[in-house]
Protein backbone atom coordinates (compact mmCIF):
# COMPACT_ATOMS: atom_id res chain seq x y z
CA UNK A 1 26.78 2.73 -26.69
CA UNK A 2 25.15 1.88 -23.20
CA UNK A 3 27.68 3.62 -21.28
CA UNK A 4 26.01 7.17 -22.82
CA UNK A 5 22.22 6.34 -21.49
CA UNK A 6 23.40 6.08 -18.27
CA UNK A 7 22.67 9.32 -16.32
CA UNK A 8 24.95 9.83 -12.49
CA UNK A 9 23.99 11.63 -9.77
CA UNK A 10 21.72 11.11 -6.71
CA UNK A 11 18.16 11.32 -7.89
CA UNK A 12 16.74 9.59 -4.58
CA UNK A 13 15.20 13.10 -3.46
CA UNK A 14 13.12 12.97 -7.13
CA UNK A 15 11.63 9.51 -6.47
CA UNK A 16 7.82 9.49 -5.60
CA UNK A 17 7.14 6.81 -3.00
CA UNK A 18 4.69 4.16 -3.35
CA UNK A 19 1.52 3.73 -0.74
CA UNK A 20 3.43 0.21 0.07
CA UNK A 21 6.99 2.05 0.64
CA UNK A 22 5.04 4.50 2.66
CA UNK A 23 3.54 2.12 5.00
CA UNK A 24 6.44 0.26 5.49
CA UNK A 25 7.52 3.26 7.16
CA UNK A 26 4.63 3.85 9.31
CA UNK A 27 4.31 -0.01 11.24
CA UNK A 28 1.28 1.31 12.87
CA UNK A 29 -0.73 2.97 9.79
CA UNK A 30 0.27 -0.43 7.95
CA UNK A 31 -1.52 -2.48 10.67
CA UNK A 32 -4.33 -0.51 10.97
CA UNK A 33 -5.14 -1.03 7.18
CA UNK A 34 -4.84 -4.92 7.77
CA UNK A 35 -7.28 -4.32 10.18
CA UNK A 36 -9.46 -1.99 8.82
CA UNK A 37 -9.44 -4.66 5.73
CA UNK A 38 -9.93 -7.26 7.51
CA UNK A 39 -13.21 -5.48 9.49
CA UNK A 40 -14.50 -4.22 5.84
CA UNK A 41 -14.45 -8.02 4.54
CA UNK A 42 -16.09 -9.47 8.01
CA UNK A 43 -18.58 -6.35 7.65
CA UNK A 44 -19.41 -7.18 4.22
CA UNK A 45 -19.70 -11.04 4.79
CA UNK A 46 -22.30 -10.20 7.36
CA UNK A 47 -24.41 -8.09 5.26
CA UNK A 48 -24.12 -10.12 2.27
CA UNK A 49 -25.44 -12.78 5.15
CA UNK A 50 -28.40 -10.93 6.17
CA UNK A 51 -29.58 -10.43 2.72
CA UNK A 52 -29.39 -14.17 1.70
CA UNK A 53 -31.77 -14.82 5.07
């Protein structure tokens, strides 16, 4: 019967967050990992650049 594997209650307080749900939260943090992403892939692209010269 389905109705018996259900389980009620509020279990919100037991639920561990993801890194995404947590920087939804934080708007700044979230931005300054697009950036810092962004930075590490220009960074990279330069190097990888350098050693092709």
């Amino acid at each position: 019967m389905e109705e018996e594997e259900r389980i009620n209650g509020d279990f919100n307080h037991q639920v561990i967050p993801s890194i995404t749900d947590w920087l939804d939260k934080n708007l700044f943090l979230e931005w300054g990992a697009i950036a810092g992403a962004v930075a590490l892939k220009f960074i990279a692209g330069q190097v990888s650049n350098d050693k092709q010269s």
